[in-house]
Protein backbone atom coordinates (compact mmCIF):
# COMPACT_ATOMS: atom_id res chain seq x y z
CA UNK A 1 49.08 -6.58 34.76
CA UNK A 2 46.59 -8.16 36.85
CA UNK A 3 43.88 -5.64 36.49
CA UNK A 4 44.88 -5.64 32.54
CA UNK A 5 43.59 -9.63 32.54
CA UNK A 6 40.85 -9.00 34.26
CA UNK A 7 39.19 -6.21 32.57
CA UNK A 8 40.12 -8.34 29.16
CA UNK A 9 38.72 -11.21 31.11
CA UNK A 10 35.50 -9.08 31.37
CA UNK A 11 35.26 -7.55 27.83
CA UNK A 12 35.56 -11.59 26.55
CA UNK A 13 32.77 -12.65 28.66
CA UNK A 14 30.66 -9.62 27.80
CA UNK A 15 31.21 -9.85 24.01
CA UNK A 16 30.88 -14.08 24.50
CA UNK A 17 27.34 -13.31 26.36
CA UNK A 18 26.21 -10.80 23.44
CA UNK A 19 26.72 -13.76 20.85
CA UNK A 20 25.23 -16.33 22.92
CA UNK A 21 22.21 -14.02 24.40
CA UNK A 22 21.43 -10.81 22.58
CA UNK A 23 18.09 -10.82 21.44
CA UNK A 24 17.55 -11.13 17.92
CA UNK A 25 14.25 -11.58 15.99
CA UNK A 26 15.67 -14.04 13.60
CA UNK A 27 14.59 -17.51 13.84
CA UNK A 28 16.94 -19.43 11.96
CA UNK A 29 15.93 -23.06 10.07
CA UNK A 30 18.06 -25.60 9.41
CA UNK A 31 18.28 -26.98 5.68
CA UNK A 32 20.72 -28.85 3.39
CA UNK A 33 22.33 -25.99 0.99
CA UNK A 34 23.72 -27.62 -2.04
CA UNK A 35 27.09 -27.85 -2.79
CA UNK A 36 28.09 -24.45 -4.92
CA UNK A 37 29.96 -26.03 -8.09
CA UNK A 38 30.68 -22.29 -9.13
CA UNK A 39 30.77 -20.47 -12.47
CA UNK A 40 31.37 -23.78 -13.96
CA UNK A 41 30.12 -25.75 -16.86
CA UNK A 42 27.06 -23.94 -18.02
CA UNK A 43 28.33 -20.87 -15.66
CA UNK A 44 31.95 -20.96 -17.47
CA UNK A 45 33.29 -17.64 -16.61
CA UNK A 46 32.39 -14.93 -19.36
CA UNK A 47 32.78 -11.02 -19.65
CA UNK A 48 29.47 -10.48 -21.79
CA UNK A 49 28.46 -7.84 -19.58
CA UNK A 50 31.76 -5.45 -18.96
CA UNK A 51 31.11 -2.24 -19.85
CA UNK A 52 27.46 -2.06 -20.47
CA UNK A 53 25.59 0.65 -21.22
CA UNK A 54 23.65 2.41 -18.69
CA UNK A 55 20.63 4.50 -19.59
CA UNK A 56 20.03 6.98 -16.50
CA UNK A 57 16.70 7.26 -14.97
CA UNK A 58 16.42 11.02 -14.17
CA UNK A 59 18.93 10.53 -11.26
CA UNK A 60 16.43 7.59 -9.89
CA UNK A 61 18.51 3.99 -8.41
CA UNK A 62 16.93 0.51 -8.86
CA UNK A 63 15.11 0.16 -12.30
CA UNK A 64 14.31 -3.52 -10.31
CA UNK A 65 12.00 -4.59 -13.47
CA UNK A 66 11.76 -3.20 -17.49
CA UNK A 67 8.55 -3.86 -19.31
CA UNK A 68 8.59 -3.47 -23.20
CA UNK A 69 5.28 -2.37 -25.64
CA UNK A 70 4.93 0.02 -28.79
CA UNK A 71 3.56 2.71 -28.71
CA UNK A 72 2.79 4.46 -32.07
CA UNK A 73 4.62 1.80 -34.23
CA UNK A 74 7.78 2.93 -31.75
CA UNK A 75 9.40 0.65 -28.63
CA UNK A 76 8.84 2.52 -25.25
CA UNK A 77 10.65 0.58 -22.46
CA UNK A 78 8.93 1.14 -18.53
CA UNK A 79 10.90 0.35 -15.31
CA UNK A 80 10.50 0.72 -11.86
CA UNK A 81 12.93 2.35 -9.13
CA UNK A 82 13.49 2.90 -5.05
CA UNK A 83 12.20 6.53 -5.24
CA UNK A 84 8.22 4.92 -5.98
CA UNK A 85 8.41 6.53 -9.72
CA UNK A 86 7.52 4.54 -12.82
CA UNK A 87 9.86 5.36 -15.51
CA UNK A 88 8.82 5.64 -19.29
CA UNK A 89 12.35 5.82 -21.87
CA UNK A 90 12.62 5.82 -25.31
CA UNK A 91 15.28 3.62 -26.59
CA UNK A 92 16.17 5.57 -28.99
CA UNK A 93 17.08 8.64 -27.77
CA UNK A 94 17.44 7.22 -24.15
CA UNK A 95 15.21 9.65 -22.52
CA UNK A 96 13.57 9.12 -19.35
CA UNK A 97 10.49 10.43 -18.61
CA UNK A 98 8.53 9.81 -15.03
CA UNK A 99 5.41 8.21 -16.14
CA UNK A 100 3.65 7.45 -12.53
CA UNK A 101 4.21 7.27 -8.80
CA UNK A 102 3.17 4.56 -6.72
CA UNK A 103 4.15 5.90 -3.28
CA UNK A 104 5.77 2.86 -2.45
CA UNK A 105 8.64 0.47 -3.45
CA UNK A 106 7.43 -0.62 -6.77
CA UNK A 107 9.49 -3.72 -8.13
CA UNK A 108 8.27 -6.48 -10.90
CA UNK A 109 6.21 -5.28 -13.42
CA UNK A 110 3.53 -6.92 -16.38
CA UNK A 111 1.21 -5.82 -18.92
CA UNK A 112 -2.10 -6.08 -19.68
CA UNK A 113 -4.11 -7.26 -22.13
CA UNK A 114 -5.66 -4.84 -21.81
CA UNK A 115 -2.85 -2.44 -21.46
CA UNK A 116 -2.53 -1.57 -18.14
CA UNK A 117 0.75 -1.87 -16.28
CA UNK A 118 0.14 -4.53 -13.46
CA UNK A 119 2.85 -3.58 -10.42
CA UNK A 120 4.13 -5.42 -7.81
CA UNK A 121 4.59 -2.82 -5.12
CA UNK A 122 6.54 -4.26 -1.93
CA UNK A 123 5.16 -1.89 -0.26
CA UNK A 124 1.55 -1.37 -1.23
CA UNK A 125 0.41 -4.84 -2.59
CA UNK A 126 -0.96 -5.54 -6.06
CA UNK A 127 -1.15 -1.98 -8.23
CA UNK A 128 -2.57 -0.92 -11.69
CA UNK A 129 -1.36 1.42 -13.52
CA UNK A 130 -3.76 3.06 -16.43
CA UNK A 131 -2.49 4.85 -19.53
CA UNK A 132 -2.42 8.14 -17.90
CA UNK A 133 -0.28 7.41 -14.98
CA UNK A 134 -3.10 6.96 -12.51
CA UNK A 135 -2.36 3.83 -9.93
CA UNK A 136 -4.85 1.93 -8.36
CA UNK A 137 -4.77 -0.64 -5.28
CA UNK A 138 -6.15 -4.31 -6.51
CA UNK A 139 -5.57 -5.82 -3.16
CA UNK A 140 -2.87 -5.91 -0.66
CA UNK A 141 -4.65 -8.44 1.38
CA UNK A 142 -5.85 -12.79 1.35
CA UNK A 143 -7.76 -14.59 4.06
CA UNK A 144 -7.36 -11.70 6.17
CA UNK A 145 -3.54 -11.88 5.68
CA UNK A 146 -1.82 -8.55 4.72
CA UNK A 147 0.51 -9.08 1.67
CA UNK A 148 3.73 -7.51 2.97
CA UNK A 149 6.47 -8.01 0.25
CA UNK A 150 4.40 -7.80 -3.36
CA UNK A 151 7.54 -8.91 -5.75
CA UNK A 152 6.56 -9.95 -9.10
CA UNK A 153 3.71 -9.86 -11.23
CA UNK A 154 2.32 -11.49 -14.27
CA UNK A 155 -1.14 -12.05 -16.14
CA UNK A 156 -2.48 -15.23 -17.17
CA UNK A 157 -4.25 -16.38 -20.89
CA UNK A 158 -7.33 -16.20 -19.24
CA UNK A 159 -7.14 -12.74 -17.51
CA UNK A 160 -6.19 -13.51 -13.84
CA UNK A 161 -3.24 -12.12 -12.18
CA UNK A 162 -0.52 -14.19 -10.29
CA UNK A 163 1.97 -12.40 -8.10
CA UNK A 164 4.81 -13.21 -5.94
CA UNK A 165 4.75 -12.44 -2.29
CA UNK A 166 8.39 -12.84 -1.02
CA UNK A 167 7.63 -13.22 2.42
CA UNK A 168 5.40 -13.07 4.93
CA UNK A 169 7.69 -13.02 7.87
CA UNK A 170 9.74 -10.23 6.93
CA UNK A 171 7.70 -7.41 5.24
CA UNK A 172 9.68 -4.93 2.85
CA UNK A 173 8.83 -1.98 4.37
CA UNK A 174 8.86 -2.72 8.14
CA UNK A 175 12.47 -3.83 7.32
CA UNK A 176 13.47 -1.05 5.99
CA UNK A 177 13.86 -1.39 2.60
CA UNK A 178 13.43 -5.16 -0.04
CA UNK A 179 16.98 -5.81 0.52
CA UNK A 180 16.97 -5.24 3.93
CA UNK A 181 13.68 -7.76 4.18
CA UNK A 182 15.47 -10.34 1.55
CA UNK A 183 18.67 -10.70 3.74
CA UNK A 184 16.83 -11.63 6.83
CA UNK A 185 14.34 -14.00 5.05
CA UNK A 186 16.87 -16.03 2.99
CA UNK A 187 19.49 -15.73 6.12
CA UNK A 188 16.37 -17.54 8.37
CA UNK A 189 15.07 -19.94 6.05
CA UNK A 190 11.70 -19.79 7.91
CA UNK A 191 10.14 -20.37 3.83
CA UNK A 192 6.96 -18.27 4.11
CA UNK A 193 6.94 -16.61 0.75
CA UNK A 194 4.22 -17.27 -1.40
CA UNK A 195 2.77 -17.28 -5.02
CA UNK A 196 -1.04 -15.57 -4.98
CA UNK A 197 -3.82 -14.83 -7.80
CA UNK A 198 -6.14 -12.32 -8.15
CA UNK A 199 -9.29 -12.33 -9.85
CA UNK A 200 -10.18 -9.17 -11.60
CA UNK A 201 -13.75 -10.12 -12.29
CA UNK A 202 -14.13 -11.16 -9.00
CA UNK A 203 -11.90 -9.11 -7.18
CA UNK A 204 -10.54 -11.75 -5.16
CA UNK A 205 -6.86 -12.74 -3.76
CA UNK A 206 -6.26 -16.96 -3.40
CA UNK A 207 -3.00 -18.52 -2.29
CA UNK A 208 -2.02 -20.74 -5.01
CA UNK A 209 1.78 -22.03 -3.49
CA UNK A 210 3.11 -21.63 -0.32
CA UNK A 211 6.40 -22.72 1.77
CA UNK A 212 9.36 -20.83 -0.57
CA UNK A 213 12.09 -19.60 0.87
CA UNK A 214 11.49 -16.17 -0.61
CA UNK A 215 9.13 -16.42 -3.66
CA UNK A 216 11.07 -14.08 -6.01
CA UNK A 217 10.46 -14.03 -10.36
CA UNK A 218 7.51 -15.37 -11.49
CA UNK A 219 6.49 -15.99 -15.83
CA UNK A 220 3.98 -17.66 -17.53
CA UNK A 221 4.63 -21.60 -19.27
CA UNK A 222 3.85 -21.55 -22.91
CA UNK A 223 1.05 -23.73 -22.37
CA UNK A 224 -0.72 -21.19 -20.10
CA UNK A 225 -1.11 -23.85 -17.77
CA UNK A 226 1.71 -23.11 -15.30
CA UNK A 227 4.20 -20.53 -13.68
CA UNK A 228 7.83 -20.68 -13.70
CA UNK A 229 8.88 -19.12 -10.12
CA UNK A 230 12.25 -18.04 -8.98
CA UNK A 231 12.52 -19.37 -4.95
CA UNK A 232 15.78 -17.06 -4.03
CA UNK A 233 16.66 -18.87 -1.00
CA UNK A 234 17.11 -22.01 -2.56
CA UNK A 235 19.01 -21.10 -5.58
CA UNK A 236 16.05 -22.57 -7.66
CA UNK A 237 13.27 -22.01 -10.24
CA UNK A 238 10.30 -23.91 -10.06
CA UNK A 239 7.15 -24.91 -12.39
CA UNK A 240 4.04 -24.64 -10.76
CA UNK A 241 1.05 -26.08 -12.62
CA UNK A 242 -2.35 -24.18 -12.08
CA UNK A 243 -4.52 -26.91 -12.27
CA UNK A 244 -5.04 -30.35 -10.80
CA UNK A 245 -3.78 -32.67 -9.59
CA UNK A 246 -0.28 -31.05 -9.32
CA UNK A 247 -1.89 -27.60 -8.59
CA UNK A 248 0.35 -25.32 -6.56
CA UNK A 249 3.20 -27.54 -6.06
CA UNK A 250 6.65 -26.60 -6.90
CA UNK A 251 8.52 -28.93 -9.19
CA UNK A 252 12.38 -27.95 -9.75
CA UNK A 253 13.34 -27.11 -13.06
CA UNK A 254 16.29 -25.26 -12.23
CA UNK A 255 18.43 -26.07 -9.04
CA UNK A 256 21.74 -25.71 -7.24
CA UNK A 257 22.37 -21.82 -9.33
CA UNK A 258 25.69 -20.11 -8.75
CA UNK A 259 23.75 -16.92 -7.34
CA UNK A 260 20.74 -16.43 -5.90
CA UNK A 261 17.38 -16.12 -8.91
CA UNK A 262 15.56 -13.10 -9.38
CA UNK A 263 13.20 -12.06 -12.27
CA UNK A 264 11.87 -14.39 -15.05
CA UNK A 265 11.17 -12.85 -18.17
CA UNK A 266 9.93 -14.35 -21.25
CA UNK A 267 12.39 -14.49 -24.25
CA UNK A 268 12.52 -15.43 -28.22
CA UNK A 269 11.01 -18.70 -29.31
CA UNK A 270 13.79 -20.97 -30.93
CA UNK A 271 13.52 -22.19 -34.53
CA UNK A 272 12.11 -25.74 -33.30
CA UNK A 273 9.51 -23.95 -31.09
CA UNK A 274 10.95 -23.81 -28.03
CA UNK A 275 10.14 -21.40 -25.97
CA UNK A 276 13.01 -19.56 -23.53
CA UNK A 277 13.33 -17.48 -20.96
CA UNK A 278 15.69 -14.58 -19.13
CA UNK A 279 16.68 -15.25 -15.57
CA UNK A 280 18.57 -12.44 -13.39
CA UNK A 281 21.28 -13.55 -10.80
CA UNK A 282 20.81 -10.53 -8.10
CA UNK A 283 24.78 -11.47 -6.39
CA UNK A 284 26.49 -14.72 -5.96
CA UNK A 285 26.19 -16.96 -3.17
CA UNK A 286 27.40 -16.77 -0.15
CA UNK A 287 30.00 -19.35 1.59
CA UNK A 288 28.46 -18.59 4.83
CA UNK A 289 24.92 -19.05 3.98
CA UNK A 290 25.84 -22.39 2.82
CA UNK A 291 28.05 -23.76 5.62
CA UNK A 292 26.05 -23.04 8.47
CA UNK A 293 23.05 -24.18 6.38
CA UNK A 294 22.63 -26.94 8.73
CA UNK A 295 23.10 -25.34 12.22
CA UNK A 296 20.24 -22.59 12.97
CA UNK A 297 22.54 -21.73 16.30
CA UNK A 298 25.26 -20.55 14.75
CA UNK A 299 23.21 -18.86 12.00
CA UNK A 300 21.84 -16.72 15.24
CA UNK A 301 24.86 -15.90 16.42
CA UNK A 302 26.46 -14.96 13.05
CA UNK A 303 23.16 -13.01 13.43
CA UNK A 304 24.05 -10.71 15.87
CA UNK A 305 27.28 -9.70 14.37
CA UNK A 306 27.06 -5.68 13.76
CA UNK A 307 26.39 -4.84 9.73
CA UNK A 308 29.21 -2.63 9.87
CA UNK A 309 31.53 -5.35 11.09
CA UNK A 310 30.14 -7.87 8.52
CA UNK A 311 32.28 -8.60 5.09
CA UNK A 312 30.77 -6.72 2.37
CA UNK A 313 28.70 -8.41 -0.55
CA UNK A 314 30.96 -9.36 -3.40
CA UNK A 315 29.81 -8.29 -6.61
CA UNK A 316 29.05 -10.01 -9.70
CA UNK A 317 26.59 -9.56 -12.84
CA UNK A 318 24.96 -12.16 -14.64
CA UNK A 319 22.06 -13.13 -16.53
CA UNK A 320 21.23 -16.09 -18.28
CA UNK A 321 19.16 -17.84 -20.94
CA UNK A 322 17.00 -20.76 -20.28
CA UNK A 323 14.62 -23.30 -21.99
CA UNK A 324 11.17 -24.49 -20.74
CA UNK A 325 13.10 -27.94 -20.29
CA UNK A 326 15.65 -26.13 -17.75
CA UNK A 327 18.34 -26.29 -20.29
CA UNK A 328 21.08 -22.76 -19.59
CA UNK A 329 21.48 -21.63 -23.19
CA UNK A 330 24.20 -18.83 -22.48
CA UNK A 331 24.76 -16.48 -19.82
CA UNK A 332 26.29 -12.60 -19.98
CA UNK A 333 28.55 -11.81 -16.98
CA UNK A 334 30.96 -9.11 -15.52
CA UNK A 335 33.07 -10.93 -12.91
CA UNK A 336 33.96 -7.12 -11.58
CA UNK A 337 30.24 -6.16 -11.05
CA UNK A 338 30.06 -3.68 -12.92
CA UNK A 339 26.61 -3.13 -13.28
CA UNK A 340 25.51 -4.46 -9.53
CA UNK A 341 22.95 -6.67 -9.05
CA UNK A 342 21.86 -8.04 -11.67
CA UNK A 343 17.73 -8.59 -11.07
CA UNK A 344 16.58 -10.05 -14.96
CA UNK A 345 16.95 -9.07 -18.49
CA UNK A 346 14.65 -8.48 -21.31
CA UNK A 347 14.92 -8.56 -25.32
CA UNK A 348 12.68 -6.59 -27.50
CA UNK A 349 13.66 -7.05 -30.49
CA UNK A 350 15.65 -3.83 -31.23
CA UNK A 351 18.70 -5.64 -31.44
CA UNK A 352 19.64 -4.90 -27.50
CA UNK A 353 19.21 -7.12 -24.27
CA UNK A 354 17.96 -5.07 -21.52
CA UNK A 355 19.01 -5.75 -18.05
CA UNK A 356 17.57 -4.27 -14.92
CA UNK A 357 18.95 -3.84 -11.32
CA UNK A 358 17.65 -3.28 -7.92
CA UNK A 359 20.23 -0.66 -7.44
CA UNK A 360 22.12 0.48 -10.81
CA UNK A 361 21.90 3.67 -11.57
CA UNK A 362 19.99 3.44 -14.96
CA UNK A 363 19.21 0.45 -17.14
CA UNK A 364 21.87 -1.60 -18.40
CA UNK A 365 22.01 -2.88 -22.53
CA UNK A 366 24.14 -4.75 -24.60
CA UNK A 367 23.78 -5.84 -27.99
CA UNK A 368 22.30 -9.09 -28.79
CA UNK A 369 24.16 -10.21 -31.91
């Protein structure tokens, strides 16, 4: 019995000295998270979104971002995926065709004015892609800083490019994989993500915003004059003017979200002007995350627990509807998850909301009416 205590003794004290002293390269920062009020109010629980419609992608996961344009007086949809393959469908007959490859992890995606398809590539930076398929790099670099998690991408009135990237602490590809990268950011807090431009007559990368705790969605204000940015950590979208004297700084327009923002997409103008937007809720929050907001210690010891030995995510798919005054307008939701992670929406006019997914196994549509 003796020797029964002691080696139990000895298995306590090793696993107690693994918590307290295994080395781990998180670096957790304490903040206040805000108190979850739930799918309440605005968020009142809905089933909008059970039993979707899923257009496959050739067998491809992760259509992260859809794109709309017409083509020939017809709607052609594009969408990214994990494989690195941009995919072209018809609506109509819900073909998939692979239009180009990035050879990387390409996720938010904008057009043009001149119709190329801008791509934010996690892995590879800032992309174009022509008409023909053929990708090329527009930078993956600023003040000698390599741009490590490229998110989301859109163009401005005026022709310059403003992207998203989600962190410079934990790149997407020396993680692993976005997801991988996104846990560990948003689990540290250590705010490093960033909103950049780039100059295409110029050819050169700025930092407009800086400090987000994962810089995630990113659209452009009606006026022209600002973004609206998703910061995922914080359960928040932000404005963020372009020009003086509030230039790069985030004001909250949306706060305290039952999930944690991903892609902003512009929507349909309402009858008295105003204009709206789509917002994707990737997975609801997590009661963890927000208790041991406050105590970085414990946040590195939760830390070290193994992944197989942590409780898995709990699904749950929403989207919502927003004005440019931060007013929710509706939301679609599947309490079951049934289309998983739920990155944005977009609505084209065919009578169908879109909605895309960082790992679904095709795109997602409902009908709007």
């Amino acid at each position: 019995m003796r020797i029964v205590l002691k080696v139990m003794a000895a298995l306590i004290a090793v696993l107690i000295a693994y918590f307290l002293l295994w080395p781990t390269p998180l670096d957790p920062v304490a903040w206040n998270a805000p108190d979850d009020a739930g799918y309440t109010g605005d968020f009142e629980v809905n089933d909008r979104l059970a039993g979707l419609e899923v257009m496959p992608l050739g067998g491809a996961i992760g259509p992260e971002d859809i794109v709309a344009c017409e083509e020939d007086g017809e709607l052609v949809l594009y969408a990214s995926s994990q494989q690195g393959t941009i995919w072209r469908i018809d609506p109509k007959t819900k073909e998939a065709s692979a239009f180009a490859e990035t050879g990387g992890f390409p996720l938010g995606l904008a057009f043009s004015a001149e119709g190329a398809l801008l791509v934010a590539d996690a892995y590879r930076g800032l992309l174009s892609v022509a008409r023909d398929g053929q990708v090329r790099l527009l930078t993956d670099s600023v003040d000698g800083s390599a741009i490590v998690f490229a998110d989301d991408v859109i163009e401005a009135p005026d022709g310059k490019i403003y992207f998203t990237d989600a962190s410079t602490r934990w790149g997407a590809e020396a993680a692993g994989s976005p997801l991988r990268a996104s846990q560990e950011d948003i689990f540290e807090q250590s705010r490093t993500g960033r909103v950049l431009s780039y100059n295409p007559s110029t050819q050169q990368t700025a930092v407009l915003a800086t400090g987000l705790s994962f810089a995630n969605g990113i659209a452009m204000a009606s006026d022209g004059k600002a973004l609206l940015v998703a910061e995922t950590g914080t359960y928040s979208v932000h404005r963020i003017a372009l020009t003086s004297p509030q230039k790069g700084k985030p004001i909250p327009l949306l706060t305290n979200l039952p999930g944690f923002p991903d892609n902003i997409s512009i929507g349909p103008i309402r009858a008295d002007g105003t204009q709206t937007y789509f917002l994707g809720l990737a997975g609801p929050r997590v009661p963890v995350l927000d208790d041991l907001s406050d105590s970085p210690t414990l946040r590195k010891i939760v830390s070290r627990i193994p992944e197989w030995a942590r409780p898995p995510s709990v699904p749950y798919s929403l989207v919502l509807q927003f004005s440019e005054d931060g007013t929710i307008m509706q939301t679609w939701q599947d309490p079951k998850g049934g289309y998983p992670s739920t990155t944005g929406a977009i609505a084209p006019g065919d009578g169908f909301l879109y909605i895309s997914s960082v790992d679904a196994a095709g795109i997602g549509r409902v009908p709007t009416r």
